[in-house]
C-alpha atoms as a PDB file:
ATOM      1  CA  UNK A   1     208.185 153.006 171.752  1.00  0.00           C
ATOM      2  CA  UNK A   2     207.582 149.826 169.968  1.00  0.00           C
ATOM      3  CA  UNK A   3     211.083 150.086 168.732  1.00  0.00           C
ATOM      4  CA  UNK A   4     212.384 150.486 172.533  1.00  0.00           C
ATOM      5  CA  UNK A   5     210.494 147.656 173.792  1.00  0.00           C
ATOM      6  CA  UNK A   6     211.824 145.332 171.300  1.00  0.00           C
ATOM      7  CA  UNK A   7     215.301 146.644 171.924  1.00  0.00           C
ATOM      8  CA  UNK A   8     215.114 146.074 175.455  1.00  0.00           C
ATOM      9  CA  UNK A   9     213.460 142.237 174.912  1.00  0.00           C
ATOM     10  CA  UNK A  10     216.314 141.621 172.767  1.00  0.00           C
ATOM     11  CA  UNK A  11     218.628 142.610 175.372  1.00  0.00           C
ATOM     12  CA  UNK A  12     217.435 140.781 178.121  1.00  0.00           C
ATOM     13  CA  UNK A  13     216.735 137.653 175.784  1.00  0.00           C
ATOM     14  CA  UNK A  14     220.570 137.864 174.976  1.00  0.00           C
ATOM     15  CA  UNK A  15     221.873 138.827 178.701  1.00  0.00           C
ATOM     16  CA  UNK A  16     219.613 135.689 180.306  1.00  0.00           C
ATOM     17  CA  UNK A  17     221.108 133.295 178.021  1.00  0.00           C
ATOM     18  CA  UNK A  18     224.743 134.883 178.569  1.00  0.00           C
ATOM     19  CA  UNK A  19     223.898 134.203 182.176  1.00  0.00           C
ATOM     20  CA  UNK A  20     222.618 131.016 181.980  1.00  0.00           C
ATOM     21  CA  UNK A  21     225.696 129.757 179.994  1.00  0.00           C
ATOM     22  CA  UNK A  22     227.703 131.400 182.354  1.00  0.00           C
ATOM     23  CA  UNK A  23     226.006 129.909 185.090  1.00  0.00           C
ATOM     24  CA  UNK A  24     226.280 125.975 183.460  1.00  0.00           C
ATOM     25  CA  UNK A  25     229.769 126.315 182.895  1.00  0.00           C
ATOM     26  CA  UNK A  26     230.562 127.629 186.243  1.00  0.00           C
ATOM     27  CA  UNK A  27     228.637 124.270 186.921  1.00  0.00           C
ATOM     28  CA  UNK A  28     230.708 122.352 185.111  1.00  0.00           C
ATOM     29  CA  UNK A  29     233.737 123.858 186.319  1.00  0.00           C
ATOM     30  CA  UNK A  30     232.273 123.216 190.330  1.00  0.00           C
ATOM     31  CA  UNK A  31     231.130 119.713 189.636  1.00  0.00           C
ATOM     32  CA  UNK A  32     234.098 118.453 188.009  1.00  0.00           C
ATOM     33  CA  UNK A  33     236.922 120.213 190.550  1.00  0.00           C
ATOM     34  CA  UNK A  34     234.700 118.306 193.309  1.00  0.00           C
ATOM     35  CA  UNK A  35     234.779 115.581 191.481  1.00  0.00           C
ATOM     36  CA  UNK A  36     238.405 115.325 190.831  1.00  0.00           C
ATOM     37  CA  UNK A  37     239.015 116.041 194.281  1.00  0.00           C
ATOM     38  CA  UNK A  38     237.180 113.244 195.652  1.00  0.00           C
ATOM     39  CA  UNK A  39     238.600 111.027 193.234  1.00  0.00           C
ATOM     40  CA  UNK A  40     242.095 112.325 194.316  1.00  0.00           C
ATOM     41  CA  UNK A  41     241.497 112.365 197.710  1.00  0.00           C
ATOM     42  CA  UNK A  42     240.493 108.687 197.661  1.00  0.00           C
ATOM     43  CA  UNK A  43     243.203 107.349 195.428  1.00  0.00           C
ATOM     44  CA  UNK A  44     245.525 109.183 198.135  1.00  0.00           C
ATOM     45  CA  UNK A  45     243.876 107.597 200.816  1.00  0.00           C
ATOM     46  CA  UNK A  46     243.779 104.177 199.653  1.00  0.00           C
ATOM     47  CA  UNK A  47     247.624 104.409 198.881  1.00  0.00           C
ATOM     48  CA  UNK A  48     248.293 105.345 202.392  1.00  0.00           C
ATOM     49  CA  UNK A  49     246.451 102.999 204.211  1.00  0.00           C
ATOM     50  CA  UNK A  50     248.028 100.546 201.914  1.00  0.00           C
ATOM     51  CA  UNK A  51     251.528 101.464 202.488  1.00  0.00           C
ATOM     52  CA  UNK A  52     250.574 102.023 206.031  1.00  0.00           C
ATOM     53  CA  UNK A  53     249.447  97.835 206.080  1.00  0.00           C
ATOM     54  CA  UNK A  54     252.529  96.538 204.418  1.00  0.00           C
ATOM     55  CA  UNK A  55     254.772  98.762 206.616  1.00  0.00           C
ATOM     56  CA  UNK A  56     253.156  96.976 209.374  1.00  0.00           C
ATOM     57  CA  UNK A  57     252.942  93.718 207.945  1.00  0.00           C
ATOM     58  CA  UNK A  58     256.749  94.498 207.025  1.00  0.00           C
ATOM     59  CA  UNK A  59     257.273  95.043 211.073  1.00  0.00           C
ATOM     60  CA  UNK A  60     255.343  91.996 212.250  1.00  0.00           C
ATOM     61  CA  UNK A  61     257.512  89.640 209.546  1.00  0.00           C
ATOM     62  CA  UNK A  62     260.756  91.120 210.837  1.00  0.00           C
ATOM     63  CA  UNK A  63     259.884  91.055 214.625  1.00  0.00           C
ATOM     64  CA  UNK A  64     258.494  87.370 214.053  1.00  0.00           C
ATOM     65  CA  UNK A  65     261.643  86.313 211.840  1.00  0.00           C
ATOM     66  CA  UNK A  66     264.454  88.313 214.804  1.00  0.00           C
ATOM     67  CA  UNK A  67     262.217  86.589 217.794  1.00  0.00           C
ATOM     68  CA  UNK A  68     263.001  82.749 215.527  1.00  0.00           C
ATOM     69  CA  UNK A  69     266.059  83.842 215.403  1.00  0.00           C
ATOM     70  CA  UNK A  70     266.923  84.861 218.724  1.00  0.00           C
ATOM     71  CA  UNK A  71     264.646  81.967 220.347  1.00  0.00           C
ATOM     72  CA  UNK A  72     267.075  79.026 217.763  1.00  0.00           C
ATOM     73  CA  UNK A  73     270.297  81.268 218.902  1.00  0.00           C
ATOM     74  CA  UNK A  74     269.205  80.279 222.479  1.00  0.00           C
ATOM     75  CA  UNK A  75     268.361  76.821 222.169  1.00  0.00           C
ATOM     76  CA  UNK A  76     271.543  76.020 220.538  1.00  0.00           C
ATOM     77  CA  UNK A  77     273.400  77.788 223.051  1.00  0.00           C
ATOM     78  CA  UNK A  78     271.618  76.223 225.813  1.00  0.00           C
ATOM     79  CA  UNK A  79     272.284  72.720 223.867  1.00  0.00           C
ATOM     80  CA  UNK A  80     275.839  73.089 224.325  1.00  0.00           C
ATOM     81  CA  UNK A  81     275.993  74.268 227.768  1.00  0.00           C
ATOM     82  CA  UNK A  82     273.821  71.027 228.269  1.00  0.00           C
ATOM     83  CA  UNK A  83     276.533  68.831 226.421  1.00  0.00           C
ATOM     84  CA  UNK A  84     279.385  70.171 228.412  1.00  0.00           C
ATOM     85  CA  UNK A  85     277.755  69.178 231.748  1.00  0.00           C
ATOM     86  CA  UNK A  86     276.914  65.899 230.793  1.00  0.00           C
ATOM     87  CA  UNK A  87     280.546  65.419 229.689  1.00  0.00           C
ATOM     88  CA  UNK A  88     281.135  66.141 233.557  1.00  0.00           C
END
């Protein structure tokens, strides 16, 4: 009997420590994956919103540079049309 009991101690002794390592690397495994997913997931995010900003800041430039453009194009034409009737 004594034999039995100390058999079965040294089996659950061993089995609770196979299931506590088992249970602090699954842990490990849990915490980091959510970890690195955050981590991703925030590095992705940043880059979009970034790329998202200078696309827009891209779009205001060009509208702003095409409305110079078109607003000088203008001017000079109406210039000349000026000149030519005060040539009259």
């Amino acid at each position: 009997m004594k034999n039995f009991i100390a058999l079965s101690f040294l089996i659950l002794m061993v089995g609770c420590s196979t299931v506590g390592g088992v249970y602090d690397a699954g842990r490990t495994v849990v915490t980091g994956a959510v970890d690195t997913l955050a981590t991703g997931t925030s590095q992705v995010v940043s880059a979009v919103t970034e790329d998202v900003v200078d696309v827009i800041a891209f779009t205001g430039d060009t509208t702003a540079g095409l409305i110079a453009s078109t607003s000088e194009y203008i001017d000079k034409e109406t210039d000349e049309i000026q000149d030519k009737e005060e040539k009259k």
